[in-house]
Protein backbone atom coordinates (compact mmCIF):
# COMPACT_ATOMS: atom_id res chain seq x y z
CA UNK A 1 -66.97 67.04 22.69
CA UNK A 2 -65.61 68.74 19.76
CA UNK A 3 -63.57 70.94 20.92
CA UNK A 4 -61.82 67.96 23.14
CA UNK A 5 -61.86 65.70 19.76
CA UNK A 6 -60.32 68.23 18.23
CA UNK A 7 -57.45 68.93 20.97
CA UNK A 8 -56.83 65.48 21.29
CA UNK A 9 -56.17 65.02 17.53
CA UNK A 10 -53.68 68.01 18.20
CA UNK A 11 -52.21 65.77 20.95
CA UNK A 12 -52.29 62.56 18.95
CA UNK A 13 -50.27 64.55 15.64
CA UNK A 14 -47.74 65.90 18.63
CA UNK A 15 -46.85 62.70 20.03
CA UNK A 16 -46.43 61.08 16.21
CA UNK A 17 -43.78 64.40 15.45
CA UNK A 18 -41.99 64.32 18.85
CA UNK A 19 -41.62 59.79 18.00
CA UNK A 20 -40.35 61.00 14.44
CA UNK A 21 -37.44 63.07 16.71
CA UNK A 22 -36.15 60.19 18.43
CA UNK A 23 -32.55 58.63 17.50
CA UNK A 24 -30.82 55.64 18.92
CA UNK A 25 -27.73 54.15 17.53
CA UNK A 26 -23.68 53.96 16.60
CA UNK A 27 -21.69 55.96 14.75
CA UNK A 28 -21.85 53.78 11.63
CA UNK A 29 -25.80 55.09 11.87
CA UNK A 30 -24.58 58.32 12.50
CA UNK A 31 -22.15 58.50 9.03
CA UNK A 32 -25.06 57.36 7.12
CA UNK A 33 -27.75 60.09 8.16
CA UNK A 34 -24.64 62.84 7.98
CA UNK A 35 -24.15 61.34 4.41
CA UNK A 36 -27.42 63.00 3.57
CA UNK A 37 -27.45 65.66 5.18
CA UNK A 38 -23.92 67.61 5.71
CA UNK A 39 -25.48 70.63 8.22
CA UNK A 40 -25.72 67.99 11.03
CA UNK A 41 -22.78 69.07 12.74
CA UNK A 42 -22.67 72.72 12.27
CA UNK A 43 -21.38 74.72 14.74
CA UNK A 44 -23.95 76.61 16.83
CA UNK A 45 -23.23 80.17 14.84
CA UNK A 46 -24.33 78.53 12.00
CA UNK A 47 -26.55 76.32 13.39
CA UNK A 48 -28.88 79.50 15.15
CA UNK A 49 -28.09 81.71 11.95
CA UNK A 50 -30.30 79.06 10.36
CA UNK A 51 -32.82 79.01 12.71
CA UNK A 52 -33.44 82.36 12.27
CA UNK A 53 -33.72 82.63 8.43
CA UNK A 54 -35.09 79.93 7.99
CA UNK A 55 -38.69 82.03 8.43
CA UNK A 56 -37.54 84.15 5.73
CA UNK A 57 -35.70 87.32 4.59
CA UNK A 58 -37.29 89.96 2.97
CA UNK A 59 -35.63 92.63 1.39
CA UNK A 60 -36.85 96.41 1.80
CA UNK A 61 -37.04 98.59 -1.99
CA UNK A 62 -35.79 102.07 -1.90
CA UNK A 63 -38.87 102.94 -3.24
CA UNK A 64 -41.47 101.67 -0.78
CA UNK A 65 -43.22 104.03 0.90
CA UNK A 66 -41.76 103.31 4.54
CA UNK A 67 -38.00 102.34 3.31
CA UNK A 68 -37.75 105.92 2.09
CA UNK A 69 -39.89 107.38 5.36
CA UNK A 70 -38.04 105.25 7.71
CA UNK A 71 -34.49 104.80 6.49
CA UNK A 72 -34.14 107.51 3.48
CA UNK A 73 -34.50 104.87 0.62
CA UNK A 74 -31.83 102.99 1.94
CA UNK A 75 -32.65 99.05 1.19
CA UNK A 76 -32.70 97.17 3.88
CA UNK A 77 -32.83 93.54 5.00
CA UNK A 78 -36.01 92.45 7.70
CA UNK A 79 -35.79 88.83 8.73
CA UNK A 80 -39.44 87.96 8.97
CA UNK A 81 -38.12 85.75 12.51
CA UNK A 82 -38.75 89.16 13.91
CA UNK A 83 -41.35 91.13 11.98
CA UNK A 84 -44.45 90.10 14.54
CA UNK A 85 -42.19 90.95 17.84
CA UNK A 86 -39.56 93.63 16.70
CA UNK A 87 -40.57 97.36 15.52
CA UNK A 88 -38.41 99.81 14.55
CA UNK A 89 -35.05 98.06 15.10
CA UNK A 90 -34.20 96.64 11.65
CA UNK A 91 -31.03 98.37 11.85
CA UNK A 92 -29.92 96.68 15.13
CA UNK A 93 -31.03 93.72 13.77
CA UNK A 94 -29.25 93.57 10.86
CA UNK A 95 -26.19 94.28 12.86
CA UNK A 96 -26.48 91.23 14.61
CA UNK A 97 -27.40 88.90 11.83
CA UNK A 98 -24.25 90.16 10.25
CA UNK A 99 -22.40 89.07 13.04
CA UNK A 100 -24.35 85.48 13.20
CA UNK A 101 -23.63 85.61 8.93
CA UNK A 102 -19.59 86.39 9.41
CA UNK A 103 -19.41 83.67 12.58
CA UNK A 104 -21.47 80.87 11.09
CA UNK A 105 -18.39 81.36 8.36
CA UNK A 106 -15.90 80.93 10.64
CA UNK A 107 -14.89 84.54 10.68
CA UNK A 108 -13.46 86.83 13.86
CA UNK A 109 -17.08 87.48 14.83
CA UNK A 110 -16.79 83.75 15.55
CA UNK A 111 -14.41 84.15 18.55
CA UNK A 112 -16.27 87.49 20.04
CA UNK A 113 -18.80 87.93 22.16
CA UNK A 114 -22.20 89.65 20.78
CA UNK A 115 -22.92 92.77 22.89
CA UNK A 116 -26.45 94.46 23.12
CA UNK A 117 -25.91 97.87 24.42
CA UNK A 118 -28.42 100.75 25.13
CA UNK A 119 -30.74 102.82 27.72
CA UNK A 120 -33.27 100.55 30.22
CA UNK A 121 -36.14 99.25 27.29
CA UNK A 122 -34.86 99.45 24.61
CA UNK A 123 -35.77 95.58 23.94
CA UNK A 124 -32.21 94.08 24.94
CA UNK A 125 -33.70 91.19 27.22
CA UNK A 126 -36.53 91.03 24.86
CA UNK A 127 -34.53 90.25 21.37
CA UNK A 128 -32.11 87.69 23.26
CA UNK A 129 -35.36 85.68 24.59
CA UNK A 130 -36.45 85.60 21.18
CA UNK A 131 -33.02 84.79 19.78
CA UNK A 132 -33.44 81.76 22.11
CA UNK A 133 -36.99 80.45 21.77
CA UNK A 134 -35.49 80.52 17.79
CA UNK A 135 -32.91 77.61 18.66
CA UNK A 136 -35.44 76.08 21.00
CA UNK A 137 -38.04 75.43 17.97
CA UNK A 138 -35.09 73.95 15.84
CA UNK A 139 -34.69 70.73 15.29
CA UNK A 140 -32.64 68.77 17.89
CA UNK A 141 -29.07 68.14 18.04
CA UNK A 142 -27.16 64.46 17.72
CA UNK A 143 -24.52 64.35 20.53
CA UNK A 144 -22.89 61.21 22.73
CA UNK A 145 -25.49 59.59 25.16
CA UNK A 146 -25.05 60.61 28.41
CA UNK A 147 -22.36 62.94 27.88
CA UNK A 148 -22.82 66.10 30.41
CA UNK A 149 -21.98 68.86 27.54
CA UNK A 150 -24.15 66.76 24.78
CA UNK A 151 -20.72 66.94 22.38
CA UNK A 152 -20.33 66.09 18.99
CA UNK A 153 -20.42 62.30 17.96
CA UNK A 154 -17.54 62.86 15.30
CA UNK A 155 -15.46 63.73 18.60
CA UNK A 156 -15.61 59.98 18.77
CA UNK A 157 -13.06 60.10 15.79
CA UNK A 158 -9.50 59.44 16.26
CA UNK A 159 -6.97 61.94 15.35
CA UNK A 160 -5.52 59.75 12.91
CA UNK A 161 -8.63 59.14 11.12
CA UNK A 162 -10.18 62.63 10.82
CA UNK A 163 -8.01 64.27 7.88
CA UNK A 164 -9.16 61.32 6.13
CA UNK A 165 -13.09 61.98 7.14
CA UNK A 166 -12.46 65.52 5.91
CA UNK A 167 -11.29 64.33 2.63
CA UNK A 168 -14.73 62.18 2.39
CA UNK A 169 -17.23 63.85 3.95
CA UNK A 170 -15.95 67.34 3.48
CA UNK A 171 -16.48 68.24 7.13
CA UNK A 172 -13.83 69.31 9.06
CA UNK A 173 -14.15 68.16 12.74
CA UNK A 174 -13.19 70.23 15.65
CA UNK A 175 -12.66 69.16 19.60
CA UNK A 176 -12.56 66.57 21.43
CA UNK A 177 -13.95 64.32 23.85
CA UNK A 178 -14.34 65.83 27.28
CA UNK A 179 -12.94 64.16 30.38
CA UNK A 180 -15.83 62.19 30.95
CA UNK A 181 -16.58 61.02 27.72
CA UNK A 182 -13.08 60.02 27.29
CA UNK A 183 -12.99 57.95 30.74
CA UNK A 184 -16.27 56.33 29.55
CA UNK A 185 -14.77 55.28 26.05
CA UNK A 186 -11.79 53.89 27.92
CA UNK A 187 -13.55 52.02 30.52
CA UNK A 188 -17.38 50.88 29.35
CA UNK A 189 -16.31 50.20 26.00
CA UNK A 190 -12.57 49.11 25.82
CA UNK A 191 -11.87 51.94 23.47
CA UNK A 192 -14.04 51.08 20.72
CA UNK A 193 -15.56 53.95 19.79
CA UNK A 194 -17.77 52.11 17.02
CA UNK A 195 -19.69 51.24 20.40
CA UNK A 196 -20.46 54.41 21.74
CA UNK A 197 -24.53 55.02 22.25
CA UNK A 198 -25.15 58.27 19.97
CA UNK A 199 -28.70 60.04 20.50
CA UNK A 200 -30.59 63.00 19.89
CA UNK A 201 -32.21 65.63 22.28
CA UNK A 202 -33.86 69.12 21.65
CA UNK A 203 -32.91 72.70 23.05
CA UNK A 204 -34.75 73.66 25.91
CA UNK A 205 -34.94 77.16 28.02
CA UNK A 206 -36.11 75.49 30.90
CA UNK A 207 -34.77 72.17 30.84
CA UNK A 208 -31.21 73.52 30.47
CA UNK A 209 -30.34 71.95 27.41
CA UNK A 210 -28.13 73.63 24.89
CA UNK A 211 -29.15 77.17 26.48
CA UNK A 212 -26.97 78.53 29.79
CA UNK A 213 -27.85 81.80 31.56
CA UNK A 214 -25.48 83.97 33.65
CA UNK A 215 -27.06 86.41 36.33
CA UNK A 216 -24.81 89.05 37.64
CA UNK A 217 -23.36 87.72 40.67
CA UNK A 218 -22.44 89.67 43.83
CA UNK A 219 -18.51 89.80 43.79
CA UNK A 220 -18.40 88.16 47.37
CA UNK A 221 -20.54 84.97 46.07
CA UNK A 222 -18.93 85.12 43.04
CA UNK A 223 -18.09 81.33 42.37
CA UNK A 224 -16.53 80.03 38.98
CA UNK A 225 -18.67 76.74 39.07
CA UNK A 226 -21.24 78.85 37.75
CA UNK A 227 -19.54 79.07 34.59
CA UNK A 228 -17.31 75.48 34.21
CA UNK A 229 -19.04 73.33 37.00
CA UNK A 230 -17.80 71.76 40.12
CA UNK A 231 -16.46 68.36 41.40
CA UNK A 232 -18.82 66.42 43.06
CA UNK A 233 -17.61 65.81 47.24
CA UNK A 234 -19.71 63.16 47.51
CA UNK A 235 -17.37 61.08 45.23
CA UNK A 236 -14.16 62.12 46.41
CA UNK A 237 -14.20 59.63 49.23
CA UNK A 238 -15.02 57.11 46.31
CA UNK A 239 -12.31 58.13 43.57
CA UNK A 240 -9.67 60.62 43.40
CA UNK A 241 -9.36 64.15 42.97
CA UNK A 242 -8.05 64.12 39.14
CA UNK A 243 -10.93 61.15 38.63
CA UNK A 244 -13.06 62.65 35.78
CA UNK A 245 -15.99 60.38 37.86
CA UNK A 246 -16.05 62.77 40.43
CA UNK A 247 -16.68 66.06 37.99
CA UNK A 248 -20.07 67.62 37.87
CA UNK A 249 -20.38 69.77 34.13
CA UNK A 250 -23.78 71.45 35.04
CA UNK A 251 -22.18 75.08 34.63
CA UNK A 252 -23.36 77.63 31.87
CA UNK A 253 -20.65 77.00 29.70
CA UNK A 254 -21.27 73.02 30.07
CA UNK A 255 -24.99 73.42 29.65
CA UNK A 256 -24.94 75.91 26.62
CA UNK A 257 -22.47 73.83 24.56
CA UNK A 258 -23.49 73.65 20.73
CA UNK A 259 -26.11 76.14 21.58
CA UNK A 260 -26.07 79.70 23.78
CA UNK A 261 -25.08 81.11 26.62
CA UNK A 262 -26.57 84.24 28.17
CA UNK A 263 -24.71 87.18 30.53
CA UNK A 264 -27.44 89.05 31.84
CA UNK A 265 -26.25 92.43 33.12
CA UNK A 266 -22.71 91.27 31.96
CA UNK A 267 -20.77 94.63 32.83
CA UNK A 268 -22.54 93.95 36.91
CA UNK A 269 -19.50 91.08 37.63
CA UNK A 270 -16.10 91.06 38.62
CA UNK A 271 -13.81 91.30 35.73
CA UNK A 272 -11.77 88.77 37.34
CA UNK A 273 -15.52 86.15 37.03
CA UNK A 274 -15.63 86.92 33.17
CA UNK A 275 -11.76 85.77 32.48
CA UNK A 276 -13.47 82.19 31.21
CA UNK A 277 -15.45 83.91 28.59
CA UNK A 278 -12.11 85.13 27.14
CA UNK A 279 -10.72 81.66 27.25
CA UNK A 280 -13.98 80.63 25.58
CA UNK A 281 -14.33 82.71 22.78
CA UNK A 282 -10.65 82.87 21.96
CA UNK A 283 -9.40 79.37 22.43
CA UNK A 284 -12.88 77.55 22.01
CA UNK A 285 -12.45 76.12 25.53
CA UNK A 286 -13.41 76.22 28.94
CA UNK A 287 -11.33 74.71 31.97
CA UNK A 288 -12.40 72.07 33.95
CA UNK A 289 -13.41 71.89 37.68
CA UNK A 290 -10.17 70.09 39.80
CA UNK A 291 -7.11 68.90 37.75
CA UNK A 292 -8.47 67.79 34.40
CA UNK A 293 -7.87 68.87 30.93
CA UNK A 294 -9.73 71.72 29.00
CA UNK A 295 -13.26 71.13 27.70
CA UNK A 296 -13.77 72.14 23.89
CA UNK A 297 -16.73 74.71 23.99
CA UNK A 298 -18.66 75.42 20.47
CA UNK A 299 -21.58 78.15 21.92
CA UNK A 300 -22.62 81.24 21.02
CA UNK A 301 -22.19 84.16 23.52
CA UNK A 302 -24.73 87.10 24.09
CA UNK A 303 -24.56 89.09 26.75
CA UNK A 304 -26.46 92.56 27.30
CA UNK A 305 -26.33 95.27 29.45
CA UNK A 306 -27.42 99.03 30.09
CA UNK A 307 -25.84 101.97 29.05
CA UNK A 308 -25.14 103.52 32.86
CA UNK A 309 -22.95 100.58 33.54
């Protein structure tokens, strides 16, 4: 009976945490918790650089015993995120949490794609999995209700209004309401975007929620709603082709909005598959499925692959 006392109190002190998570309201609600805490709506460089040193950084002295065995006294920076996993790769990963650094800034690395590179175990699938169970255990992400890409609620903001926002808040927002979001505003709520449900949902691997994965893809399946989605044909005898009602965004680029998405064995496609990934780190936006406008895409791309391809 102990042990199951003492399980259940586990169970009892997860349920309180996971209530604590929960968020239902406006955008008026929304302003007031961004008042107090400006790193809501980071962009998901930033917001998975965080993640990450958040556990810590610890930096290496040249005159430690295995800094000057190990990298010739050379001081070096181990993020203590990957100290219990990762051996002998501080190098490596310092390379990629100076990309992560330089993107959540806004810099180029912020419109490239993060490579991992080398021979068949050298950890590649390994450090990305990590890298993603990192996001998962962060805290969860406000978006629209319902919205298939779970964007931004400051999206909500008219054009008009937003170089005035920056000016208060000091946060400069970027994109804009998808297709479907847009239709919704429009229709449910007469335009009012005071009205719009805002909630709040975590990352999740398996659930498909903030994190997309790519497998290579034989070049004669090869199909881009994969990547951007597809229209539903069970609602095109309902509405019309350029109907954003009849689009379904369940593609990796939809799913790993505000969070990551994954090419596994990248360099194994088509090059002709991968030309959204150019349109998505370059003009931070993906097209989407039928006749509608671009989608606004704020993810973080990794993709890894061996050396003999």
């Amino acid at each position: 009976m102990k042990k199951t006392n003492k399980f259940l109190s586990a169970v009892t002190k997860h349920q309180k945490e996971r209530t604590k998570e929960r968020f239902e309201g406006f955008l008026k609600d929304y302003l007031e918790i961004l008042e107090l805490n400006l790193d809501i709506p980071a962009l998901s460089h930033k917001r998975l650089y965080d993640a990450i040193t958040k556990h810590g950084i610890t930096r290496m002295k040249d005159d430690d015993p295995r800094c000057r065995k190990l990298f010739n006294a050379e001081p070096v920076r181990t993020y203590d995120y990957f100290q219990d996993s990762f051996f002998g790769m501080e190098r490596s990963l310092n390379k990629v949490m100076r990309f992560l650094h330089s993107a959540s800034m806004k810099g180029e690395e912020s419109r490239q794609v993060l490579l991992l590179l080398g021979p068949v175990g050298a950890g590649k699938s390994a450090l990305v999995e990590h890298i993603k169970k990192a996001l998962e255990a962060s805290e969860g992400v406000y978006h629209i209700a319902d919205c298939p890409i779970r964007e931004e609620p400051l999206h909500l903001i008219p054009r008009g209004l937003r170089k005035e926002f920056e000016e208060v808040y000091g946060v400069k927002i970027e994109g804009d309401l998808c297709p479907v979001c847009r239709y919704n505003l429009l229709d449910d709520y007469d335009g009012d975007y005071t009205k719009v449900p805002i909630t709040i949902s975590s990352f999740s691997i398996r659930g498909r929620r903030g994190i997309g994965v790519v497998p290579p893809m034989d070049p004669n399946t090869q199909d881009s709603s994969v990547l951007i989605g597809s229209e539903d044909i069970s609602k095109l005898d309902l509405y019309s082709e350029d109907d954003p009602r009849v689009l379904s965004l369940n593609g990796a680029f939809n799913v790993g909005n505000r969070g990551i998405v994954e090419f596994v064995e990248v360099f194994k496609n088509e090059i002709e598959f991968l030309h959204t990934m150019i349109t998505a780190t370059q003009e931070k936006s993906v097209p989407s499925p039928g006749k509608q406008a671009m989608i606004y895409f704020d993810g973080v791309i990794v993709s890894h692959c061996n050396e003999a391809e």
